[in-house]
N, C-alpha and C. Protein backbone atom coordinates (compact mmCIF):
# COMPACT_ATOMS: atom_id res chain seq x y z
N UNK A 1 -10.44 19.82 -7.90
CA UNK A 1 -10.37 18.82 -6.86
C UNK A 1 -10.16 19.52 -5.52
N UNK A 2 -11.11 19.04 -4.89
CA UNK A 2 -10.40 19.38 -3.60
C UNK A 2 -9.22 19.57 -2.55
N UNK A 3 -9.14 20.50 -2.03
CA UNK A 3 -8.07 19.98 -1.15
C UNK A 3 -7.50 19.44 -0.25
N UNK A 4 -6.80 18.22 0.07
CA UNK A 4 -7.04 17.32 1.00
C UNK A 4 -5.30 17.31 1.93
N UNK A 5 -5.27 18.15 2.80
CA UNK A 5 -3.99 17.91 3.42
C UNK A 5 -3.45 16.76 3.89
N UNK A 6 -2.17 16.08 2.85
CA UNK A 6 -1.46 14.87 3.11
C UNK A 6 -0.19 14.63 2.85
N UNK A 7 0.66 14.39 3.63
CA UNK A 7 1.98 14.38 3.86
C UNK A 7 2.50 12.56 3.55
N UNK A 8 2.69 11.94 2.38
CA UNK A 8 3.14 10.91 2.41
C UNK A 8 4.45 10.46 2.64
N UNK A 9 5.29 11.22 2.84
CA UNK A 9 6.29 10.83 3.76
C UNK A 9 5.70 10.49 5.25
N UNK A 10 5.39 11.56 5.70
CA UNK A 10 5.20 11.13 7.24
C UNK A 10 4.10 10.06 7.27
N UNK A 11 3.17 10.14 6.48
CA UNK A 11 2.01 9.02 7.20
C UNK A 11 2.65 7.80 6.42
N UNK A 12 3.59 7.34 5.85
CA UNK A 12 4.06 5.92 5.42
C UNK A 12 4.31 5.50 6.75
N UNK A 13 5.56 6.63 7.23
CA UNK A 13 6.95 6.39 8.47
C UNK A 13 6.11 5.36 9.09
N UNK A 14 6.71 4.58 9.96
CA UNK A 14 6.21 3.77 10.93
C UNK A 14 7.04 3.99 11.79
N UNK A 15 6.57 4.44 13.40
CA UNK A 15 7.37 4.66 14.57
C UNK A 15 7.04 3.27 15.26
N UNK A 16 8.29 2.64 15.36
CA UNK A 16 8.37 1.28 16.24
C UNK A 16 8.04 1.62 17.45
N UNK A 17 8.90 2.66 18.24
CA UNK A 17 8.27 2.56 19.39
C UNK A 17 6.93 3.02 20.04
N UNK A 18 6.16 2.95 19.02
CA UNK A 18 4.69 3.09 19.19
C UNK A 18 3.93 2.67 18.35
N UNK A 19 3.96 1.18 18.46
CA UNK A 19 2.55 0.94 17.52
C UNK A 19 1.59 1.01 18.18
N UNK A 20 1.21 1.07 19.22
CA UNK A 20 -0.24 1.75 19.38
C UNK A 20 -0.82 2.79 18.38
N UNK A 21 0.04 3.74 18.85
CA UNK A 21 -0.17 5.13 17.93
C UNK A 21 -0.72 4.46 17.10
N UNK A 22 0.35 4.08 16.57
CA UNK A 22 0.42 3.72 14.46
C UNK A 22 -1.07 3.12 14.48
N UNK A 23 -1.15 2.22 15.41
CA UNK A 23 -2.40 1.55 15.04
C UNK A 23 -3.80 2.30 15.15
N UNK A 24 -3.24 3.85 16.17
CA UNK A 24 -4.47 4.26 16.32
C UNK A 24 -5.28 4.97 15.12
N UNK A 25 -3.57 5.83 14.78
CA UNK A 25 -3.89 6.36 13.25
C UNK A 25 -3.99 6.09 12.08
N UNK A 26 -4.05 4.41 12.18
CA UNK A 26 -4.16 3.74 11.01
C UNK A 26 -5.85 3.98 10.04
N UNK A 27 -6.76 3.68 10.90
CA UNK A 27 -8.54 4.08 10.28
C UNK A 27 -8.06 5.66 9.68
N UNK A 28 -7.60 6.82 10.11
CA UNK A 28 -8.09 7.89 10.20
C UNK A 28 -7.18 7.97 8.38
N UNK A 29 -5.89 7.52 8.84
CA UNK A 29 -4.85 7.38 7.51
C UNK A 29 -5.57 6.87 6.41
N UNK A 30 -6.57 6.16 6.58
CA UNK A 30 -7.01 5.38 5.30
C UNK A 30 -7.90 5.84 4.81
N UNK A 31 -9.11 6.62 5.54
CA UNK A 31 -10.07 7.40 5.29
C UNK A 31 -9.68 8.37 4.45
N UNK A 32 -8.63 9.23 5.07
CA UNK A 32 -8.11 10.30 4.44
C UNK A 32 -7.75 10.55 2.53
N UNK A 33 -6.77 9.07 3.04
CA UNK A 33 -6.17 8.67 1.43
C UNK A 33 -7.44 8.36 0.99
N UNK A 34 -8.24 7.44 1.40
CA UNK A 34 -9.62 6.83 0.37
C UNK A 34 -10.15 7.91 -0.13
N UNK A 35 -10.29 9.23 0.67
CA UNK A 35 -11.04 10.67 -0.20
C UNK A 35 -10.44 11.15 -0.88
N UNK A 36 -9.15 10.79 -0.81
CA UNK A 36 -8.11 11.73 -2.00
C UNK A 36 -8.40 10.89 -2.92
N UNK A 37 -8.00 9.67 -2.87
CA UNK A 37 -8.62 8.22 -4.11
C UNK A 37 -9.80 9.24 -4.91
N UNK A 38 -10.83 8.88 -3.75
CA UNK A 38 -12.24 9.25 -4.87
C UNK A 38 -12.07 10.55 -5.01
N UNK A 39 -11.41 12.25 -4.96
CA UNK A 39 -11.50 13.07 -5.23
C UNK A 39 -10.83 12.99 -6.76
N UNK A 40 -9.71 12.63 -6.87
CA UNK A 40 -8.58 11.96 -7.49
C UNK A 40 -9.50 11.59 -9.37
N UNK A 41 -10.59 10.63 -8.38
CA UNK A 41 -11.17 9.63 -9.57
C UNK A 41 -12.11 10.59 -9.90
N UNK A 42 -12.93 11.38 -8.85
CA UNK A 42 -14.00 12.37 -9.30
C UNK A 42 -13.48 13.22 -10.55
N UNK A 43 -12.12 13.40 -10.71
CA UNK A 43 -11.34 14.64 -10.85
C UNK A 43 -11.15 13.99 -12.33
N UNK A 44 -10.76 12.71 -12.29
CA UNK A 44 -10.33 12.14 -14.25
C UNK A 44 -11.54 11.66 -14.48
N UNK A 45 -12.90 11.15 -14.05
CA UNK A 45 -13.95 11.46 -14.82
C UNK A 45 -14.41 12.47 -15.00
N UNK A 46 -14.26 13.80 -14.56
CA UNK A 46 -14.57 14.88 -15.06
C UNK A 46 -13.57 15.55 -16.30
N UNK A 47 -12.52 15.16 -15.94
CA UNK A 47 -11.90 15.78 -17.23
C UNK A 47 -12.05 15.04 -18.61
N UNK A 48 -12.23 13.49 -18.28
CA UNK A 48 -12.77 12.55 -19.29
C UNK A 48 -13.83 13.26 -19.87
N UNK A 49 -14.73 13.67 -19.04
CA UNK A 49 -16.30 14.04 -19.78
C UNK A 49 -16.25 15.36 -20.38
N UNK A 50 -14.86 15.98 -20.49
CA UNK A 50 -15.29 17.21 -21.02
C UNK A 50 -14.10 17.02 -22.14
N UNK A 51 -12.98 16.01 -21.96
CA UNK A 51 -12.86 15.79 -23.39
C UNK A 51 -13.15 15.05 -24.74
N UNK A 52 -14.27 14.33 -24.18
CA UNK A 52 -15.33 13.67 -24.98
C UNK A 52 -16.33 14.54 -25.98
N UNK A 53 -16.67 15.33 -24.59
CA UNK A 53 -17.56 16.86 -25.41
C UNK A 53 -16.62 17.37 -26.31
N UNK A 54 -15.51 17.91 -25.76
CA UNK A 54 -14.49 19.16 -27.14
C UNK A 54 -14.44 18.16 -27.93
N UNK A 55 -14.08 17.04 -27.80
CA UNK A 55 -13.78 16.33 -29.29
C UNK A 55 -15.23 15.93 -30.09
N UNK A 56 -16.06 15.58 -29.21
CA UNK A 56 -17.66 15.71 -30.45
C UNK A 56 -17.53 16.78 -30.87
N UNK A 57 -17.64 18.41 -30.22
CA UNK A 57 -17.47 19.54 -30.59
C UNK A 57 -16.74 20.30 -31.88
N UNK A 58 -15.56 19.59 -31.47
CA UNK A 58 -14.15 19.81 -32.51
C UNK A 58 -14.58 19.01 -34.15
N UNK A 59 -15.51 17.78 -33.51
CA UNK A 59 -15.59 16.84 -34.83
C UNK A 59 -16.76 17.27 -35.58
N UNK A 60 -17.85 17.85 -34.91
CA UNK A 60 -18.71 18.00 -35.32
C UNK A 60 -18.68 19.46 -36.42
N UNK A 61 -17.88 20.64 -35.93
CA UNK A 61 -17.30 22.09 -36.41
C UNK A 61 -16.23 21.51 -37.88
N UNK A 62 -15.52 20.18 -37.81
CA UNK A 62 -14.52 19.96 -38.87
C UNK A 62 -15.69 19.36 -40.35
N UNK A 63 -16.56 18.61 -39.54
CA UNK A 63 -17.71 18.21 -40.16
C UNK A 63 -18.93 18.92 -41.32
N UNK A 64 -19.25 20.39 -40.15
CA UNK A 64 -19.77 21.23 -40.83
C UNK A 64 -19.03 22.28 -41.78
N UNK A 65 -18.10 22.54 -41.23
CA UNK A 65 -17.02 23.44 -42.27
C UNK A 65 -15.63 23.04 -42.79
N UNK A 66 -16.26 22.21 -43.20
CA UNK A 66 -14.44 21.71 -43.46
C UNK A 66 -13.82 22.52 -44.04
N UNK A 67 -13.76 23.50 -44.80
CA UNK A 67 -13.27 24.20 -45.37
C UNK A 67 -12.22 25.16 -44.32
N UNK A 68 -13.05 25.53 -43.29
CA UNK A 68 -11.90 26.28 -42.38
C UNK A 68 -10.76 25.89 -41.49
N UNK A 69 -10.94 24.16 -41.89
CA UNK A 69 -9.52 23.25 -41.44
C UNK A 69 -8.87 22.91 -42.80
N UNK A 70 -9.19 23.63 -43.91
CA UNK A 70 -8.52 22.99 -44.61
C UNK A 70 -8.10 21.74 -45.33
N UNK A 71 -9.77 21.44 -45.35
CA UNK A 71 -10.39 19.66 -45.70
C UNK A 71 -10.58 20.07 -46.82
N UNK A 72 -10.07 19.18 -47.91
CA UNK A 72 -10.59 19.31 -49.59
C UNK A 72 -11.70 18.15 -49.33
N UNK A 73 -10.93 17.37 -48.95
CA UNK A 73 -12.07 16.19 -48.41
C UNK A 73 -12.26 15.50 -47.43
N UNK A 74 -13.35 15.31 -47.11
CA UNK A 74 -13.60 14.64 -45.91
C UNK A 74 -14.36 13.01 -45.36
N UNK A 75 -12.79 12.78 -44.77
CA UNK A 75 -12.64 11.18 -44.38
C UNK A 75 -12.71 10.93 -43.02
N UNK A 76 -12.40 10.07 -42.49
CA UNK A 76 -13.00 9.88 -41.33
C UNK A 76 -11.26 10.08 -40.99
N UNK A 77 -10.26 9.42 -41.50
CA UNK A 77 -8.47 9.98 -41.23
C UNK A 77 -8.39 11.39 -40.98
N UNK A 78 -9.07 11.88 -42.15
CA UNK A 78 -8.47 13.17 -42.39
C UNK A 78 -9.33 13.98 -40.93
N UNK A 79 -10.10 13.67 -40.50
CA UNK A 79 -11.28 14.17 -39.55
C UNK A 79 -10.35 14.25 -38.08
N UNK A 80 -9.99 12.79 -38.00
CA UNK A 80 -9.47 12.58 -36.75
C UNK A 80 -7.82 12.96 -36.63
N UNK A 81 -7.16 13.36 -37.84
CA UNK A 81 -5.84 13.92 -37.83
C UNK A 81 -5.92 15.67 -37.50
N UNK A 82 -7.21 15.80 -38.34
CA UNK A 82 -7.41 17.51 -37.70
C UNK A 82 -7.98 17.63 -36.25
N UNK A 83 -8.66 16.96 -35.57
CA UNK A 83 -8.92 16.77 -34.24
C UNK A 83 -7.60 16.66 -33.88
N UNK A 84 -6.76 16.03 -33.86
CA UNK A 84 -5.41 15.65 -33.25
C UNK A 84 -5.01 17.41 -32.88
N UNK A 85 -4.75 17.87 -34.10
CA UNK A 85 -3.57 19.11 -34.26
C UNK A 85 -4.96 20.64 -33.40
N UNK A 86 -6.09 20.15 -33.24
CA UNK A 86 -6.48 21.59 -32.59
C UNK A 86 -6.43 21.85 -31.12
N UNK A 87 -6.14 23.23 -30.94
CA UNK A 87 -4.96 23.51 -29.44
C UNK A 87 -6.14 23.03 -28.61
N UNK A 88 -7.75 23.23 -28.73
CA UNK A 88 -8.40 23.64 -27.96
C UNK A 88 -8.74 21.47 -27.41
N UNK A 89 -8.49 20.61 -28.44
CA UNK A 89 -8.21 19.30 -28.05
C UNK A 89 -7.28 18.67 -27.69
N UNK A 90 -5.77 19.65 -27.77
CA UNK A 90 -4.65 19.19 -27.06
C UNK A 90 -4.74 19.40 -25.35
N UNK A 91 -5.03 21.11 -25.17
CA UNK A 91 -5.56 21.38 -23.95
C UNK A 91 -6.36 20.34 -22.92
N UNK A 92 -7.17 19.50 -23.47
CA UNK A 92 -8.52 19.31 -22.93
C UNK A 92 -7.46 17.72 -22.55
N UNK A 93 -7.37 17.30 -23.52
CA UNK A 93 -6.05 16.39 -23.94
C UNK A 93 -5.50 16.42 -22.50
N UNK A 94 -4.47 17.48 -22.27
CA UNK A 94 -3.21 17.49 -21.64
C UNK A 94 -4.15 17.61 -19.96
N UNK A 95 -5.39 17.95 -19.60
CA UNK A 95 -5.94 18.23 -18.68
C UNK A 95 -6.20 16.85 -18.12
N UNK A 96 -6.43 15.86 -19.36
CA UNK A 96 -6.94 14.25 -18.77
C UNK A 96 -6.21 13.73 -18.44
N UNK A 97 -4.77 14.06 -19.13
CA UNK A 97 -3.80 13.22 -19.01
C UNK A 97 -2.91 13.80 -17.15
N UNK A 98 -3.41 15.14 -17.11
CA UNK A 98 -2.94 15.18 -15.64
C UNK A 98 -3.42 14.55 -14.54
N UNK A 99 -5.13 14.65 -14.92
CA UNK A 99 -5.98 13.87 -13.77
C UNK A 99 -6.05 12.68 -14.09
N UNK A 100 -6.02 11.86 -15.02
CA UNK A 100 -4.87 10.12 -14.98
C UNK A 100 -3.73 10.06 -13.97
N UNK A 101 -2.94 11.15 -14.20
CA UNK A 101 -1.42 11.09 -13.38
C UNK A 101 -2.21 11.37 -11.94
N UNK A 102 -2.65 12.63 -11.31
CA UNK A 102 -3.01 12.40 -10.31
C UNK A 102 -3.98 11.48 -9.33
N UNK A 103 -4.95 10.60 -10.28
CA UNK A 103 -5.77 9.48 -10.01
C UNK A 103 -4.77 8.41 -9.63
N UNK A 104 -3.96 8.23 -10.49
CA UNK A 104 -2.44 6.82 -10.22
C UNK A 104 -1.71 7.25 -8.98
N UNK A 105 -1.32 7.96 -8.70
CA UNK A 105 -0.37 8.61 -7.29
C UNK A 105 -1.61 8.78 -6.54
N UNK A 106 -2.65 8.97 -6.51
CA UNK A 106 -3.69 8.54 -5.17
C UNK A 106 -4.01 7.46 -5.02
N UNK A 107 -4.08 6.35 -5.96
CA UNK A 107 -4.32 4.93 -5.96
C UNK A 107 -3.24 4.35 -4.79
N UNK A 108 -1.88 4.77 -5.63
CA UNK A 108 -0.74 4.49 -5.05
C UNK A 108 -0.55 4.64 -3.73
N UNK A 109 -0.83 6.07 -3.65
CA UNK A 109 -0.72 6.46 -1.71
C UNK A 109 -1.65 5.31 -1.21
N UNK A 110 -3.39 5.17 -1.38
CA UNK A 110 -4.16 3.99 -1.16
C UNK A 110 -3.53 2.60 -0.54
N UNK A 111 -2.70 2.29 -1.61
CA UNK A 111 -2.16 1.22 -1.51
C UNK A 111 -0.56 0.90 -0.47
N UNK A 112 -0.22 2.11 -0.53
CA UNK A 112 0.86 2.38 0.57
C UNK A 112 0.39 2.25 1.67
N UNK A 113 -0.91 3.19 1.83
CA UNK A 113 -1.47 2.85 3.19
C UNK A 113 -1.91 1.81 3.76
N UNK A 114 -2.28 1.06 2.76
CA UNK A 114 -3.07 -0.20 2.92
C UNK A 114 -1.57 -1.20 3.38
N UNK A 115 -0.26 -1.09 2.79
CA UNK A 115 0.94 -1.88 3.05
C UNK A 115 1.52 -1.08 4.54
N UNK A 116 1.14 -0.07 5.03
CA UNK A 116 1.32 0.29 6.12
C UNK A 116 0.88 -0.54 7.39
N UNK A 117 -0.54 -0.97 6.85
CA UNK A 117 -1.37 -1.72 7.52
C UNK A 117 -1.02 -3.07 8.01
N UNK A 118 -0.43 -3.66 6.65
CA UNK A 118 0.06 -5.06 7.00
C UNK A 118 1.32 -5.17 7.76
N UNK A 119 2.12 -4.04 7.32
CA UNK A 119 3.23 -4.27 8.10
C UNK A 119 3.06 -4.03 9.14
N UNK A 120 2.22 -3.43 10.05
CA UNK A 120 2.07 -3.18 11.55
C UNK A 120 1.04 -4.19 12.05
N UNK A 121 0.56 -5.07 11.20
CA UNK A 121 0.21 -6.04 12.06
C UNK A 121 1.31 -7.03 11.90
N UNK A 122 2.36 -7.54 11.13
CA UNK A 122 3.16 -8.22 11.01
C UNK A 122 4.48 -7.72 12.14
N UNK A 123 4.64 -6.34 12.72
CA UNK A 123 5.49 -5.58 13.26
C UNK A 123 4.80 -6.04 15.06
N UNK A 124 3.38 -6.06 14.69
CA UNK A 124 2.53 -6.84 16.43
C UNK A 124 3.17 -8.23 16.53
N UNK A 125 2.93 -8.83 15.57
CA UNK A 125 3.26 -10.19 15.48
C UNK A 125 4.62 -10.89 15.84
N UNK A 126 5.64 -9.61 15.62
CA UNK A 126 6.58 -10.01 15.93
C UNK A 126 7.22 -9.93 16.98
N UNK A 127 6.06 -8.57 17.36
CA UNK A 127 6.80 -8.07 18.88
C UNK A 127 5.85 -9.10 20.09
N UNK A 128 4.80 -9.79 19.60
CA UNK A 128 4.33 -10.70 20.47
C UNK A 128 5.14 -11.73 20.69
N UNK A 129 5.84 -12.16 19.82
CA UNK A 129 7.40 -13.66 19.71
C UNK A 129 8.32 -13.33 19.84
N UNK A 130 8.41 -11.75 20.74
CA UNK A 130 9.75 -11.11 21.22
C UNK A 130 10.67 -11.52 20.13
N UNK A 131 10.48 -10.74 19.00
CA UNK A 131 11.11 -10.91 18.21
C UNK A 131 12.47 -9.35 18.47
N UNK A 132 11.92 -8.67 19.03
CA UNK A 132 12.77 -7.20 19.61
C UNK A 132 13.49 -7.48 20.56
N UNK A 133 13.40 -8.46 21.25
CA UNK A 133 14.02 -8.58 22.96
C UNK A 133 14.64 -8.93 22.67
N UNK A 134 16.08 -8.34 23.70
CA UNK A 134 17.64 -8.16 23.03
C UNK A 134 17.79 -9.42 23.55
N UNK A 135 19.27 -9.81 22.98
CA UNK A 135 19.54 -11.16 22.93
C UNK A 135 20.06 -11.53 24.31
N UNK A 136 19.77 -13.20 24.43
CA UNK A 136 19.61 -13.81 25.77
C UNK A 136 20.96 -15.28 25.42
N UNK A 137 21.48 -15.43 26.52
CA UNK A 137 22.30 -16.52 26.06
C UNK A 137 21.63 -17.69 26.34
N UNK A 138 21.86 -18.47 25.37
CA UNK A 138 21.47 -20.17 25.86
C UNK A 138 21.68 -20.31 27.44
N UNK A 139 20.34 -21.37 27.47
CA UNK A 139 20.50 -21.95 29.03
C UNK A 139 21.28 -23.28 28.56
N UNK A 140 22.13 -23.47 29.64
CA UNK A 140 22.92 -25.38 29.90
C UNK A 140 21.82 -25.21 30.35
N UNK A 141 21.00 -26.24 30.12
CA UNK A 141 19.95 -27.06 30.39
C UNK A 141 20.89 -28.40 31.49
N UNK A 142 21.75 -28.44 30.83
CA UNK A 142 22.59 -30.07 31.69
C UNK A 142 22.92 -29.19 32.66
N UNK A 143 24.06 -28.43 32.69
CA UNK A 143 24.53 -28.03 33.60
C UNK A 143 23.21 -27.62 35.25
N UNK A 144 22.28 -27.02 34.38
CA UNK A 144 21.73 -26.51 35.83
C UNK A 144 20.50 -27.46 36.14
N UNK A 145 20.77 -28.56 35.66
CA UNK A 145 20.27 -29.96 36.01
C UNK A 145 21.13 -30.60 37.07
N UNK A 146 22.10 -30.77 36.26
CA UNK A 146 22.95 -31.23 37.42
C UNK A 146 23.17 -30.45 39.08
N UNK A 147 23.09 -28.98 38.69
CA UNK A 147 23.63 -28.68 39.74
C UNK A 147 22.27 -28.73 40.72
N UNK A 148 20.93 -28.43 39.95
CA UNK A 148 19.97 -28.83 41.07
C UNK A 148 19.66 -29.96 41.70
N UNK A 149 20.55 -31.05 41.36
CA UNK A 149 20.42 -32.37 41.74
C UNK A 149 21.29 -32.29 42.84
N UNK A 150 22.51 -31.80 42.81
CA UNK A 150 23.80 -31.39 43.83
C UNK A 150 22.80 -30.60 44.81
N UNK A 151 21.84 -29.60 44.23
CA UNK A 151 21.66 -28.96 45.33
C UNK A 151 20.49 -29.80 46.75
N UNK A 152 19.97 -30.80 45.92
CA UNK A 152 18.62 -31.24 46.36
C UNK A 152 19.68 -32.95 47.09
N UNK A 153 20.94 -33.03 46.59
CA UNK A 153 21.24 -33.88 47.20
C UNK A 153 20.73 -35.47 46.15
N UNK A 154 20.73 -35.10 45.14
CA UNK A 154 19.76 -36.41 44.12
C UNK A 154 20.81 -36.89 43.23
N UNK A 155 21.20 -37.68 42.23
CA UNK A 155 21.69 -37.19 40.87
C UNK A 155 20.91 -38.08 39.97
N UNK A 156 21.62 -38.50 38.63
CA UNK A 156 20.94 -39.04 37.81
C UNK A 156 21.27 -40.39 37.89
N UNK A 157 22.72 -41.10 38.73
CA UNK A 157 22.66 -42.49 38.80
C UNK A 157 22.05 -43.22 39.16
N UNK A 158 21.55 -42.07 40.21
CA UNK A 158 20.30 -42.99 41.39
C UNK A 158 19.26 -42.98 40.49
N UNK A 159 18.52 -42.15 39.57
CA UNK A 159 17.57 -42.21 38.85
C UNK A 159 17.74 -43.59 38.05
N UNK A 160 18.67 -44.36 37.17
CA UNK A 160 19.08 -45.13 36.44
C UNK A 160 19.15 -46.45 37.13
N UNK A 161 19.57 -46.20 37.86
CA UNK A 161 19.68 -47.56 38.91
C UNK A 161 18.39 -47.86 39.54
N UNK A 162 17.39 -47.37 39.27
CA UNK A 162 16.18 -47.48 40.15
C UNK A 162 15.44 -47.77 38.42
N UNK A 163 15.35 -47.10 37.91
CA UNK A 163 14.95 -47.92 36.86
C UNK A 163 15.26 -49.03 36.49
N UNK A 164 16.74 -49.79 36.50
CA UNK A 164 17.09 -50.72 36.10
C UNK A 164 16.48 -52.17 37.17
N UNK A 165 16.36 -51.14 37.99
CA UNK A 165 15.50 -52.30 39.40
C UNK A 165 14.39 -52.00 38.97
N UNK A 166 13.50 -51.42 38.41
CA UNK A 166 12.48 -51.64 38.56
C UNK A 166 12.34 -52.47 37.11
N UNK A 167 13.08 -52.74 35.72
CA UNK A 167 12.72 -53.30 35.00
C UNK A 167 13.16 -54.95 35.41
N UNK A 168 14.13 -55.41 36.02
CA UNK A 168 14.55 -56.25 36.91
C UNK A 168 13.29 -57.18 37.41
N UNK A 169 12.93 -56.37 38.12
CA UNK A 169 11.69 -56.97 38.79
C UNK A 169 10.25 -57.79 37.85
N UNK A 170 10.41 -56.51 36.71
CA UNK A 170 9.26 -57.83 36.12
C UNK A 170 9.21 -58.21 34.99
């Protein structure tokens, strides 16, 4: 597999005080991981396909000589228990089972990145509803009602009393 320089600690991090950034390096982040993905996947179908071969290989050698595995007879159990125990199908074995493990932890990063994604548009979203802006005290709404009425010389009786004349009237 190739080698693909990637630091998943740092490209998870999200720096608040720059989502620009984040957002800029978000395409480049995903590209990156997506090639590790498919190097990843290139990497366990190839080891798939070559332990498909050793084991036709392995089955086909237990087949023709059974005698040098130590087959009195030959069953299709007894076939696939001696496939089990030869080093050269544990090997091939233990090679798939790494590029499985490393295919799953590139999926994974994939998908981290991809939750990177949402959270920085959900992290825009919030900073558009000043959801960051430090806290503000309630306005008296009454209070600086009133006092602009004091200031303008108005209040609210006169408002009330002029309504009550005007329902008066008709």
């Amino acid at each position: 597999m190739t080698e693909i320089a990637l630091n998943y600690e740092t490209d998870t991090f999200i720096d608040m005080t720059a989502l620009d950034i984040e957002w800029l390096r978000q395409p480049d982040l995903m590209l990156r991981y997506a090639r590790y993905m498919a190097e990843a996947k290139k990497g366990l179908d190839e080891a798939k396909e070559r332990l498909d071969v050793g084991k036709a290989r392995i089955e086909m050698n237990i087949r023709t000589y059974p005698e040098s595995f130590n087959l009195s007879k030959l069953t299709e159990g007894a076939i696939q228990s001696t496939l089990l125990l030869q080093e050269e199908y544990q090997k091939l074995s233990k090679e798939y089972i790494d590029a499985r493990y490393e295919y799953d932890v590139a999926a994974a990063a994939v998908r981290a990145i991809d939750q990177k994604k949402t959270a920085l548009e959900n992290l825009v979203r919030l900073l558009g509803a000043s959801y960051f802006a430090g806290p503000q005290v309630p306005r008296d709404l009454t209070s600086e009602w009133l006092q602009e009425n004091q200031r303008r010389g108005t209040s609210n009786s006169y408002v009330r009393i002029k309504r009550r004349e005007r329902r008066e009237k008709t």
